[in-house]
C-alpha atoms as a PDB file:
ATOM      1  CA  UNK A   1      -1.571   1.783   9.340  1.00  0.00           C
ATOM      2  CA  UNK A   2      -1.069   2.337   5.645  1.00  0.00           C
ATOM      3  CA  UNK A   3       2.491   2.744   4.015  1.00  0.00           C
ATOM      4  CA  UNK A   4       2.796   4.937   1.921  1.00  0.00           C
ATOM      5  CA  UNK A   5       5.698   4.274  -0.488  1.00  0.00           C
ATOM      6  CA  UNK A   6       5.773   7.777  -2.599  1.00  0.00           C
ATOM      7  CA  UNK A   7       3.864  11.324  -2.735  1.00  0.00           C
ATOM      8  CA  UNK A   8       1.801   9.826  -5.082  1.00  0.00           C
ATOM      9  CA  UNK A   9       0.169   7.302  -2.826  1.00  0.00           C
ATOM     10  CA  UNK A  10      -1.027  10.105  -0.676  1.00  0.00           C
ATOM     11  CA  UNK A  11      -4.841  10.865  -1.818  1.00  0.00           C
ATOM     12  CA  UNK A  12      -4.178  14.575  -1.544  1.00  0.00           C
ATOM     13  CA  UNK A  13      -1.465  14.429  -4.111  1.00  0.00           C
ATOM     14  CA  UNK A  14      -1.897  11.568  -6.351  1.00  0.00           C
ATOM     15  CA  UNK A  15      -4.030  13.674  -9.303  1.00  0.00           C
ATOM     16  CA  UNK A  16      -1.540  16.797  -9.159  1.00  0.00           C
ATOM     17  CA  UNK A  17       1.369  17.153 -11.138  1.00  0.00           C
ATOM     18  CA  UNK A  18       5.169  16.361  -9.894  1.00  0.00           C
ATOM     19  CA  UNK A  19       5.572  19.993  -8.873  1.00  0.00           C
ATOM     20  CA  UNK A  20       2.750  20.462  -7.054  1.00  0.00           C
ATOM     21  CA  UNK A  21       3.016  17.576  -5.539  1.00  0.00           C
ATOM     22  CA  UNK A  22       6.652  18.379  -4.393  1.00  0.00           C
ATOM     23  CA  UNK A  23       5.182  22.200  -3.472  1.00  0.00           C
ATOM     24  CA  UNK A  24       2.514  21.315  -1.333  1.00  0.00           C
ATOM     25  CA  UNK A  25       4.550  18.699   0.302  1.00  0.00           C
ATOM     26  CA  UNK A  26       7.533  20.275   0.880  1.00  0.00           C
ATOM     27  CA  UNK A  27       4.783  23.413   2.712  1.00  0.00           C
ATOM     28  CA  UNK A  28       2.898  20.449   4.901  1.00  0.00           C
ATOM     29  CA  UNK A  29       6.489  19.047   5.778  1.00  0.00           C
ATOM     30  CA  UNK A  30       8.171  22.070   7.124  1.00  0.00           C
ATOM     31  CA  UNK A  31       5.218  22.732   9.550  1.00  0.00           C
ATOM     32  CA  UNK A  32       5.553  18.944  10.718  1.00  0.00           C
ATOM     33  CA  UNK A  33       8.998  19.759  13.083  1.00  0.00           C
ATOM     34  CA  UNK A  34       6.186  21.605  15.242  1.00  0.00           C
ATOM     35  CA  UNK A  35       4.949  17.971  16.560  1.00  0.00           C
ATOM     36  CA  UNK A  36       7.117  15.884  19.536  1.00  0.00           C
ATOM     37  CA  UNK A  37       6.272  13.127  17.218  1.00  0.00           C
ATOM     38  CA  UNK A  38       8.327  14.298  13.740  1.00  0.00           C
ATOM     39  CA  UNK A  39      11.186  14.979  16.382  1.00  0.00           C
ATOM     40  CA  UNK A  40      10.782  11.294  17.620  1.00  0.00           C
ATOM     41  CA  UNK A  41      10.771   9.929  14.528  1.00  0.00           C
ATOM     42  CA  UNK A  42      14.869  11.469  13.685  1.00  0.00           C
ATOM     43  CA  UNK A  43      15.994  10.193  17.156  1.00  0.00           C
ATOM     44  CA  UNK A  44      14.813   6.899  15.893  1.00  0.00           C
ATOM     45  CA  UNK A  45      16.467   7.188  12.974  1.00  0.00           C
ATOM     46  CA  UNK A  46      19.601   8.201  14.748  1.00  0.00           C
ATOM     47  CA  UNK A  47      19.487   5.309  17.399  1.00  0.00           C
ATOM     48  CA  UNK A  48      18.555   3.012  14.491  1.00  0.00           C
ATOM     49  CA  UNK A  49      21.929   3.962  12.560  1.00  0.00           C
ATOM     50  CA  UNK A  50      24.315   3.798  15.701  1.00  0.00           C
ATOM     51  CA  UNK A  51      22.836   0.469  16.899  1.00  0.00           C
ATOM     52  CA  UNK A  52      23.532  -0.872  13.340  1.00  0.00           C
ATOM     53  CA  UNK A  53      27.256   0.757  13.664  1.00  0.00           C
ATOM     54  CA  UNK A  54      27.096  -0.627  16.883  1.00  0.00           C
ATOM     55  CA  UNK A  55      26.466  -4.148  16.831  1.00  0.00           C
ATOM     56  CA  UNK A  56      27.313  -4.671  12.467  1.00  0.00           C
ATOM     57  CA  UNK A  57      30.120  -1.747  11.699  1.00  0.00           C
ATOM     58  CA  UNK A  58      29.223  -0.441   8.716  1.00  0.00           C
ATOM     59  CA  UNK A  59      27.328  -1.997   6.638  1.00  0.00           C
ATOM     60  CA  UNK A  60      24.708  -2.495   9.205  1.00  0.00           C
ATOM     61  CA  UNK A  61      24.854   1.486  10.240  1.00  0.00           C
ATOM     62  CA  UNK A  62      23.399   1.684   6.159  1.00  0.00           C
ATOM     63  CA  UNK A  63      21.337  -0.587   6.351  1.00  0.00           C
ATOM     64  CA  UNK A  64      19.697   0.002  10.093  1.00  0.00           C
ATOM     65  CA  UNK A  65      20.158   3.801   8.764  1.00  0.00           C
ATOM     66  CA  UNK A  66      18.088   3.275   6.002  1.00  0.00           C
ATOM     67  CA  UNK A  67      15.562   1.073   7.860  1.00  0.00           C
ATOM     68  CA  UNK A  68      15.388   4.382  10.313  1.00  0.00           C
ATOM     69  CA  UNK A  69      14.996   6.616   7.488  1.00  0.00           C
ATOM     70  CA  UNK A  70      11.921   4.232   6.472  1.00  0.00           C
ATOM     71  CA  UNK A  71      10.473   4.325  10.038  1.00  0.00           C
ATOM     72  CA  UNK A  72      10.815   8.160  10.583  1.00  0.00           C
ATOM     73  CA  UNK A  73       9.125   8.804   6.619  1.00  0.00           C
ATOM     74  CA  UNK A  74       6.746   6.968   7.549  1.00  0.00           C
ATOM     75  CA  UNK A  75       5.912   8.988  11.466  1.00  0.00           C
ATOM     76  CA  UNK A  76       6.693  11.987   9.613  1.00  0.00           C
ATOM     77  CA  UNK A  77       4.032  11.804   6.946  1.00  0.00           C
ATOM     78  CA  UNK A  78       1.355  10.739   9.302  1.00  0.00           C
ATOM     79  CA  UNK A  79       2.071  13.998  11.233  1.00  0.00           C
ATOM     80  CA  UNK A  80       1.403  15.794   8.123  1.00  0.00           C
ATOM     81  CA  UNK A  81      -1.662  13.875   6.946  1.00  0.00           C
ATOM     82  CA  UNK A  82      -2.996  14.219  10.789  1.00  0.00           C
ATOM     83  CA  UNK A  83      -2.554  18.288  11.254  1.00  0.00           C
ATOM     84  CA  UNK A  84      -1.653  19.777   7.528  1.00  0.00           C
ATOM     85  CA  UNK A  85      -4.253  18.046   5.450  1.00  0.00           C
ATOM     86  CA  UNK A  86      -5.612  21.165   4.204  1.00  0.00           C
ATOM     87  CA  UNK A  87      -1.930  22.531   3.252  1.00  0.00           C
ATOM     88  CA  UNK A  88      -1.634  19.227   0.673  1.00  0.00           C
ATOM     89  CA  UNK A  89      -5.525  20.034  -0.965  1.00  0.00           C
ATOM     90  CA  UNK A  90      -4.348  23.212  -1.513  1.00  0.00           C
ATOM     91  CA  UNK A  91      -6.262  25.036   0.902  1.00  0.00           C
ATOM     92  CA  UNK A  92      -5.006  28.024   2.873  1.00  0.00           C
END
């Protein structure tokens, strides 16, 4: 599985400008809540944040949240580049 660390490691986006890049993403992103698996992804975020509360107080709910919000970018932007390809080329 690749990680991809900004927009601009995503072959769809990485010749367009910042704007375009943000404008197709942000159309291919909306449409991802439509999958179980984008939905998945923020309950693991959440779970990863209050087991970090949990079991560190609170410097290890920001750091287990942040680890989440890694986790769920990451499920998140496979959703889109699995059904919403065509949104991020541009197509209709």
């Amino acid at each position: 599985m690749k990680i991809y660390w900004t927009l601009k490691n995503i072959p769809e986006l990485a010749g367009l400008t910042l704007w375009e890049r943000g404008s197709r993403w942000r159309s291919a992103y909306k449409s991802a809540f439509r999958h179980w698996q984008t939905w998945a992804g923020l309950a693991v975020c959440g779970a990863f944040g209050y087991a970090g509360a949990h079991f560190f107080g609170i410097a290890g709910s920001v750091m287990m949240s942040g680890l989440g919000g890694f986790v769920y970018g990451q499920i998140v932007t496979n959703v889109v580049l699995k059904h919403y390809r065509h949104r991020l080329r541009g197509e209709a």
